[in-house]
N, C-alpha and C. Protein backbone atom coordinates (compact mmCIF):
# COMPACT_ATOMS: atom_id res chain seq x y z
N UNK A 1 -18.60 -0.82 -19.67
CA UNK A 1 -17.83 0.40 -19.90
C UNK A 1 -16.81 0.62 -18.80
N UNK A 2 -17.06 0.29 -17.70
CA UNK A 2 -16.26 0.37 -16.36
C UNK A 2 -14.52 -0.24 -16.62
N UNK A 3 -15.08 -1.74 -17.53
CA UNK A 3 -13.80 -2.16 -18.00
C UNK A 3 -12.73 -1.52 -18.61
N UNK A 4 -13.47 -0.91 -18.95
CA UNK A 4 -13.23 -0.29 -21.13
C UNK A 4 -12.20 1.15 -20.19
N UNK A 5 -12.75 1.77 -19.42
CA UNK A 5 -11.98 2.99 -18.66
C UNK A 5 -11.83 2.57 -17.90
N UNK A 6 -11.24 1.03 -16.88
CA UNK A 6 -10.40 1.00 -16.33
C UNK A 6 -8.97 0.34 -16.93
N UNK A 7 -9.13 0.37 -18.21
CA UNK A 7 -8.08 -0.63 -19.28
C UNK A 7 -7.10 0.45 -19.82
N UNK A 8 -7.93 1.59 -20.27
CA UNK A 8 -7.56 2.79 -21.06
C UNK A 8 -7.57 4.39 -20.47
N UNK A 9 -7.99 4.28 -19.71
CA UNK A 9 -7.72 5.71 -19.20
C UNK A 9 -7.48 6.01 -17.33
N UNK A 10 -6.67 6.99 -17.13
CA UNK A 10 -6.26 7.41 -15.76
C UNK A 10 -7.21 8.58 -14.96
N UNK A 11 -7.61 9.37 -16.27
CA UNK A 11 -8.32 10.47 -15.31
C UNK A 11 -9.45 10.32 -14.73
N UNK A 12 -10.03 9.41 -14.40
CA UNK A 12 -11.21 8.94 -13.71
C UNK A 12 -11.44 8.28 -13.03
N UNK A 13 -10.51 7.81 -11.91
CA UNK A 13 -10.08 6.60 -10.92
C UNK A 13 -8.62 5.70 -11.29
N UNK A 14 -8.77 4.92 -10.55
CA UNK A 14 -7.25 3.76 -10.72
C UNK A 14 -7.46 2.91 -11.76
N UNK A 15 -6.65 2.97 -12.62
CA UNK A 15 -6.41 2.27 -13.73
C UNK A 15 -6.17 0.72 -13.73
N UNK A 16 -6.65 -0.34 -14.04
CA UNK A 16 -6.54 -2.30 -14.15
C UNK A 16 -5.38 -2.08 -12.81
N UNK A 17 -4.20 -1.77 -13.99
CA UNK A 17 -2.64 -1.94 -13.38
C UNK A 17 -2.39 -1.52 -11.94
N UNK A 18 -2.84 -0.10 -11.75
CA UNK A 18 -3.01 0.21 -10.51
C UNK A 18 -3.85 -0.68 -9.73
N UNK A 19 -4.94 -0.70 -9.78
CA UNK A 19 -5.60 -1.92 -8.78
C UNK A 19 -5.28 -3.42 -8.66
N UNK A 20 -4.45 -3.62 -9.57
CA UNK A 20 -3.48 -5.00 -9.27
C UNK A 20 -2.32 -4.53 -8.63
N UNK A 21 -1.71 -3.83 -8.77
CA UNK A 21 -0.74 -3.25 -7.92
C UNK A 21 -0.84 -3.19 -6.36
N UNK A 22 -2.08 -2.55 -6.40
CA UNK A 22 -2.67 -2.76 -4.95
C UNK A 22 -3.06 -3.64 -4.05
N UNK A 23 -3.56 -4.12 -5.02
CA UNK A 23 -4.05 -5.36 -4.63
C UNK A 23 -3.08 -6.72 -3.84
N UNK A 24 -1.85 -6.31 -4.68
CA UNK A 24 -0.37 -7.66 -4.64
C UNK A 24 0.30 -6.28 -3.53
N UNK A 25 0.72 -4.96 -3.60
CA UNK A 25 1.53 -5.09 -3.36
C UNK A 25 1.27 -4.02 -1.91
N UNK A 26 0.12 -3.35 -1.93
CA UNK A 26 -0.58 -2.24 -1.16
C UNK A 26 -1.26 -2.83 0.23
N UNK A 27 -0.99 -1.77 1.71
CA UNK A 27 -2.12 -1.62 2.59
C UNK A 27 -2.66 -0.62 3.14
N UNK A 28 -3.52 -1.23 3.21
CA UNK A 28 -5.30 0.31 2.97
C UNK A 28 -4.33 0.67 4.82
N UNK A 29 -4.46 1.95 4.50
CA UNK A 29 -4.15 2.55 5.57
C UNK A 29 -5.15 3.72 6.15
N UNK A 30 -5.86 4.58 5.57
CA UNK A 30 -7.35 4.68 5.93
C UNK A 30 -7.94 5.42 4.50
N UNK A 31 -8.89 6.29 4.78
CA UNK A 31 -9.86 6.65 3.85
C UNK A 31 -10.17 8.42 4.25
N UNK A 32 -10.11 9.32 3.73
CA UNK A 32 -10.82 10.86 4.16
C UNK A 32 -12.22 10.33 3.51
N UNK A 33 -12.66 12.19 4.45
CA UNK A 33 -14.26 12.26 4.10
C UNK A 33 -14.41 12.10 2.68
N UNK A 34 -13.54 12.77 1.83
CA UNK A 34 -13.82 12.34 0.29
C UNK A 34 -14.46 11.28 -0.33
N UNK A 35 -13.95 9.91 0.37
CA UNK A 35 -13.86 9.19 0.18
C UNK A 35 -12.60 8.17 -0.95
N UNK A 36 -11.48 8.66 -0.94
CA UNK A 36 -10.20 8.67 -1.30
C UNK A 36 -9.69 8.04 -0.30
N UNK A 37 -8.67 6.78 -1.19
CA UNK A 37 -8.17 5.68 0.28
C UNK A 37 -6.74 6.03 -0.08
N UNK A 38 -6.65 5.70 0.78
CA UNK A 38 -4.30 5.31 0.91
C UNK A 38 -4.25 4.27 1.26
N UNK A 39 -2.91 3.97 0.49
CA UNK A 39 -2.03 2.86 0.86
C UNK A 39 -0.93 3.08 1.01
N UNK A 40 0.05 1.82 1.39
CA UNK A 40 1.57 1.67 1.47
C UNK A 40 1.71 0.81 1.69
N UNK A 41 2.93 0.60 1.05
CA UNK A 41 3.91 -0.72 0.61
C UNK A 41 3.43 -1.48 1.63
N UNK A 42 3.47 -3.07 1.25
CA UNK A 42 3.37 -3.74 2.52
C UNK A 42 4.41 -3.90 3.00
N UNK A 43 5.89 -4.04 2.01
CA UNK A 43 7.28 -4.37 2.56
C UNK A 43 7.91 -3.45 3.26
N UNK A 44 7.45 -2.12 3.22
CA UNK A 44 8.03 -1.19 4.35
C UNK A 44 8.82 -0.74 4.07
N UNK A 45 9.70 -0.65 2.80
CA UNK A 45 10.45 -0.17 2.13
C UNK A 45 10.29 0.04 0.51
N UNK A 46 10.49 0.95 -0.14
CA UNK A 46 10.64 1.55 -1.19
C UNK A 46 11.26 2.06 -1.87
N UNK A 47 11.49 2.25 -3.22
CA UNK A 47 12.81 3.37 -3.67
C UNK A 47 13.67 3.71 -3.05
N UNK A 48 13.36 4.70 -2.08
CA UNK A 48 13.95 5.61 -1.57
C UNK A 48 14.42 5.30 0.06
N UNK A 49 14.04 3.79 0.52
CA UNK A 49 14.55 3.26 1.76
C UNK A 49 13.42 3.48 2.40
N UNK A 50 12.43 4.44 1.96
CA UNK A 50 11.17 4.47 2.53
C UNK A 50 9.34 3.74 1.87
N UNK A 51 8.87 3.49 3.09
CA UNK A 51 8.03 2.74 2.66
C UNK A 51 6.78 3.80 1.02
N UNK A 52 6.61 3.00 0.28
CA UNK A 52 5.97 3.64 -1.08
C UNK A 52 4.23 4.46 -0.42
N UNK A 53 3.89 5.41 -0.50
CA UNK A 53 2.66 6.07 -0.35
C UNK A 53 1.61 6.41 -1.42
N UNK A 54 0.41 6.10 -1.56
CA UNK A 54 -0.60 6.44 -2.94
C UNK A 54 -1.69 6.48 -2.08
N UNK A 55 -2.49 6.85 -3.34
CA UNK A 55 -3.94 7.37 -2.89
C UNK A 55 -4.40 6.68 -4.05
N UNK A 56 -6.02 6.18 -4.02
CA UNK A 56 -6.69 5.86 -5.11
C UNK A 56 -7.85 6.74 -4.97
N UNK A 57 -7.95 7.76 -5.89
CA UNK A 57 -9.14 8.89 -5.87
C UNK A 57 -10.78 8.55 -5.88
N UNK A 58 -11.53 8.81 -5.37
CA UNK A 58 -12.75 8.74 -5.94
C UNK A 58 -13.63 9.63 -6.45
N UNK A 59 -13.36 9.12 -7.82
CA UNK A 59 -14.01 9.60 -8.88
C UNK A 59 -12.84 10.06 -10.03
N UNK A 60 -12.48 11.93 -10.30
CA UNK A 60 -11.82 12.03 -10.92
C UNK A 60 -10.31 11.61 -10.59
N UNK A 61 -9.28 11.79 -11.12
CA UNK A 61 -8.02 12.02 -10.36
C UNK A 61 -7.16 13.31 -10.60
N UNK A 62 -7.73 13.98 -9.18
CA UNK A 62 -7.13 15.43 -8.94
C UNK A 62 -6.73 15.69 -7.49
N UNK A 63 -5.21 15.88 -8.06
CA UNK A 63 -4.43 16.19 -6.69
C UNK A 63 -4.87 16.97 -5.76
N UNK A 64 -5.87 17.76 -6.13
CA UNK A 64 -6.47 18.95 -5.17
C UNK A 64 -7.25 18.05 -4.42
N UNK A 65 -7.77 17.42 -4.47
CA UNK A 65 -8.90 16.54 -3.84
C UNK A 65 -8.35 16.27 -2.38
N UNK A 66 -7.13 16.09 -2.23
CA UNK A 66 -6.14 15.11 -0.87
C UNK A 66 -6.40 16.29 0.19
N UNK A 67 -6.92 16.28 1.22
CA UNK A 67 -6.95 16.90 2.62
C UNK A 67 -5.57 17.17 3.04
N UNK A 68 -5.10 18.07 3.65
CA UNK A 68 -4.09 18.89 4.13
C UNK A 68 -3.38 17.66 5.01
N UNK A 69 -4.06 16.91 6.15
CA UNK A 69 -3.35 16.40 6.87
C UNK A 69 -3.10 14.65 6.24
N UNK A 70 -4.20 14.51 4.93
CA UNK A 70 -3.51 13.51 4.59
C UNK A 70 -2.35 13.56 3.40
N UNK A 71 -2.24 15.03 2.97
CA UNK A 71 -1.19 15.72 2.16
C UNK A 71 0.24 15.52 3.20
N UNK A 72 0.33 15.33 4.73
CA UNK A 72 1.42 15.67 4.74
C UNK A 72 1.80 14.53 4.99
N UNK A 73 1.38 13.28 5.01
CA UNK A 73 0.89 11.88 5.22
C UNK A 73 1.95 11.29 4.01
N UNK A 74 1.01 11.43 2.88
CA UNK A 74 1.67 11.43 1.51
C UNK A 74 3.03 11.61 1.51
N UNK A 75 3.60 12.68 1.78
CA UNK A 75 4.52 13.38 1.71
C UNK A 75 5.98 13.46 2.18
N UNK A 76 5.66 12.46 3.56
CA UNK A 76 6.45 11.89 4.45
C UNK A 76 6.41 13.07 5.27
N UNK A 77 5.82 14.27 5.30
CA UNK A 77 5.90 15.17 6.18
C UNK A 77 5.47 14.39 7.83
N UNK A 78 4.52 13.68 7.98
CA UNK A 78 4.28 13.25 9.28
C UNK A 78 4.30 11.72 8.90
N UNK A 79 4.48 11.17 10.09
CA UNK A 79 5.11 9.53 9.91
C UNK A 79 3.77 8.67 10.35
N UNK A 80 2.85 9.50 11.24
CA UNK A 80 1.62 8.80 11.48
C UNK A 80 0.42 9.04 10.51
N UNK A 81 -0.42 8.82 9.83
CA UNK A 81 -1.62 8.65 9.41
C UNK A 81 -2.54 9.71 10.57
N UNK A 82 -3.46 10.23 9.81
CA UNK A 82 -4.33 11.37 10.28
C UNK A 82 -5.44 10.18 10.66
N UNK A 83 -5.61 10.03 11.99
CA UNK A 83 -6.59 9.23 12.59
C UNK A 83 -8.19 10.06 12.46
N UNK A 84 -9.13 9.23 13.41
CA UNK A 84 -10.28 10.31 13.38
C UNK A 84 -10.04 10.89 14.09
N UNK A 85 -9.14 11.17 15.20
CA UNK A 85 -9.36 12.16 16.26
C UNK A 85 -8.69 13.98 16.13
N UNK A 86 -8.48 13.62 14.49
CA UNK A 86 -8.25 14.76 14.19
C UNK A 86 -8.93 16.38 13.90
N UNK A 87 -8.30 17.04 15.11
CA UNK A 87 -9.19 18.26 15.00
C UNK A 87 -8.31 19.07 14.46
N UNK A 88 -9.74 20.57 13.06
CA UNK A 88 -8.56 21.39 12.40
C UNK A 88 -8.58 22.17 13.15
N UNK A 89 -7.80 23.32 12.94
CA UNK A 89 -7.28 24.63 13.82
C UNK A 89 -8.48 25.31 13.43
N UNK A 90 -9.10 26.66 14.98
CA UNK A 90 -9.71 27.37 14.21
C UNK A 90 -9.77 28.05 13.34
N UNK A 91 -8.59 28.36 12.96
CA UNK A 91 -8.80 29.43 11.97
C UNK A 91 -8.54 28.47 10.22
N UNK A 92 -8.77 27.13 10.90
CA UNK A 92 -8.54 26.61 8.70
C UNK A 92 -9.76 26.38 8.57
N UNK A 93 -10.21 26.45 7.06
CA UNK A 93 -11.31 26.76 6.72
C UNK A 93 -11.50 24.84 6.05
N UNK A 94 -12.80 24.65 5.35
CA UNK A 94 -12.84 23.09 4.75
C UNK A 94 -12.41 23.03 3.98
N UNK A 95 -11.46 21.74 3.45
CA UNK A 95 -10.93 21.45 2.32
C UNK A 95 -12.11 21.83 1.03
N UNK A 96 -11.82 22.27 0.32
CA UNK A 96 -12.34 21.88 -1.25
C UNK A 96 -11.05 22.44 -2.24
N UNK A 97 -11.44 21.23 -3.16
CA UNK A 97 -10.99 21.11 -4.28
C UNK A 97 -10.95 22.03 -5.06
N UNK A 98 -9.50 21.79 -5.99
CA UNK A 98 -9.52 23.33 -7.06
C UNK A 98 -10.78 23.66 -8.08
N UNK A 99 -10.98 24.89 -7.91
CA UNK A 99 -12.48 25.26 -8.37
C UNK A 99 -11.89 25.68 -10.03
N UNK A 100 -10.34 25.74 -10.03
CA UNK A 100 -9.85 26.74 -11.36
C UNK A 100 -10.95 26.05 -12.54
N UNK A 101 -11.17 26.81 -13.69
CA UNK A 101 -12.52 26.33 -14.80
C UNK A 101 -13.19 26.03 -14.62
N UNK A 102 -13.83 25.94 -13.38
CA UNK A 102 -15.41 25.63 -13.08
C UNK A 102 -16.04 27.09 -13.13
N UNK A 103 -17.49 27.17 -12.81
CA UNK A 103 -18.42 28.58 -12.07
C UNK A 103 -18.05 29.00 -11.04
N UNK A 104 -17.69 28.05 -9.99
CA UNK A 104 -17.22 28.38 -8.97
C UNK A 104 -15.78 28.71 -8.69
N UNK A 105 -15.41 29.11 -9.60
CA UNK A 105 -13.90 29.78 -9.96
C UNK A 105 -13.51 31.17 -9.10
N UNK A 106 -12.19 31.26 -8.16
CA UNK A 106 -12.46 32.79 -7.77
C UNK A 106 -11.73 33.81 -8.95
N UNK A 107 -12.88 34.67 -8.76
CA UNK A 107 -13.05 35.96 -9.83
C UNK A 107 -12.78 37.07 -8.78
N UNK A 108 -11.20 37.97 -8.92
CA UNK A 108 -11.35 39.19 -7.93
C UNK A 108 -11.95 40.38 -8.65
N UNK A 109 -11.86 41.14 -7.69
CA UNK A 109 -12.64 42.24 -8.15
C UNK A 109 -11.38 42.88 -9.26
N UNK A 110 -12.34 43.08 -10.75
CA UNK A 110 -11.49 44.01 -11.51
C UNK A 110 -11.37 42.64 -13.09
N UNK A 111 -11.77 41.12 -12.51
CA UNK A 111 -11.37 40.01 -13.44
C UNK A 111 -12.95 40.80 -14.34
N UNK A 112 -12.25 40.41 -15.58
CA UNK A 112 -13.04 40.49 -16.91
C UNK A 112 -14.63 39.57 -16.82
N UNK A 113 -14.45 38.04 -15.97
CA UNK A 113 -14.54 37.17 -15.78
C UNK A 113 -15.64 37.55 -14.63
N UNK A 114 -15.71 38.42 -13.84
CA UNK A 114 -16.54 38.49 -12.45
C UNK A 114 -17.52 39.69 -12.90
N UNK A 115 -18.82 39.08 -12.68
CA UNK A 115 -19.99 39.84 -12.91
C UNK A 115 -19.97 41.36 -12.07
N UNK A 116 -20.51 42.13 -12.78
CA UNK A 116 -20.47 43.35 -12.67
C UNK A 116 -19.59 44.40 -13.06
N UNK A 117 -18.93 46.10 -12.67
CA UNK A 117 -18.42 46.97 -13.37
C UNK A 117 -16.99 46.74 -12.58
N UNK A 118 -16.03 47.19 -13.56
CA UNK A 118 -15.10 47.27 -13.08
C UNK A 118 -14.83 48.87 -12.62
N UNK A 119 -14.17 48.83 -10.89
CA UNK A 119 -13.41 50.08 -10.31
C UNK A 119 -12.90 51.05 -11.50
N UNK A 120 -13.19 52.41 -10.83
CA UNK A 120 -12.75 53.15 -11.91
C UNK A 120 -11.12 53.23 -11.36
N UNK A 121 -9.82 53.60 -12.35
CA UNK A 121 -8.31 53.12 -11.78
C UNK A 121 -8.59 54.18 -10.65
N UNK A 122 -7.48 53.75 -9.68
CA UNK A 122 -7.11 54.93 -9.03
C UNK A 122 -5.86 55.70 -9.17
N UNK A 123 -5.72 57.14 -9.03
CA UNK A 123 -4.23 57.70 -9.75
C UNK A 123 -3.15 57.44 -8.61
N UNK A 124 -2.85 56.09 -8.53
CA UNK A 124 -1.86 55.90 -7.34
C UNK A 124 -0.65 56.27 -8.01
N UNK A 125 0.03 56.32 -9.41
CA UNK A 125 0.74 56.57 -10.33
C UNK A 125 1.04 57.63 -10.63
N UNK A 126 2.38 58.15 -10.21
CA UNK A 126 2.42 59.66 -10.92
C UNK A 126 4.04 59.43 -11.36
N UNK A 127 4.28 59.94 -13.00
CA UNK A 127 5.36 59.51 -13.10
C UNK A 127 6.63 60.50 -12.88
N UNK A 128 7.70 59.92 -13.38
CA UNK A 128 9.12 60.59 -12.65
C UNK A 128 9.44 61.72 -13.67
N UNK A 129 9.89 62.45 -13.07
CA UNK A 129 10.08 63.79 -13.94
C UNK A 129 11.68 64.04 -13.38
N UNK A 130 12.40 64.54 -14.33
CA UNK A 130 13.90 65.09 -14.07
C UNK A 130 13.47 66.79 -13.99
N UNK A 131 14.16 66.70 -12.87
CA UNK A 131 14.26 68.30 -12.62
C UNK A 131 15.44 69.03 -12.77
């Protein structure tokens, strides 16, 4: 079956083509905790005069998955690769992935969607009257 969805479908890892691609034309440049690798071009140039950047996901393939500092990696925002000696700021919290349609979805207070009563309104509203 591994074959069968790597022949025919994308949303669940790298597709045949992609991993021959990689294979001929990609270098592993590292891996996050995810376990999600990068590459780039081996020729050092690309499209755009710049060398080509990808990720091969593990597991589904969702852009949310990519860590902030290997987002800016991607991106050409920073020119070096996020080594291990990377520490986050205190105040960022851990990557996770978009929760949107899961349980773990955020529900604010007042969503139809989030257990319990909803606030009664408050009369912040008072309307305009011509005098």
């Amino acid at each position: 079956m591994s074959l069968f969805s790597d022949l025919f479908t994308w949303w669940n890892g790298a597709t045949l083509s992609t991993r021959l691609y990689t294979a001929r034309h990609g270098r592993a440049i590292g891996e996050d905790g995810f376990g999600n690798k990068y590459f780039e071009d081996k020729t050092g140039i690309g499209p755009a005069g710049k060398p080509r950047r990808w990720v091969i996901y593990n597991g589904d393939a969702e852009a949310s998955k990519v860590p902030a500092e290997w987002h800016g990696w991607l991106h050409y925002s920073l020119d070096e690769p996020p080594g291990h000696d990377y520490q986050a700021k205190s105040w960022q919290k851990p990557h996770l992935e978009n929760r949107t349609g899961t349980a773990e979805a955020y529900r604010p207070a007042g969503s139809i969607l989030n257990s319990g009563r909803r606030r009664a309104p408050a009369p912040d509203y008072e309307p305009w009257r011509a005098e």
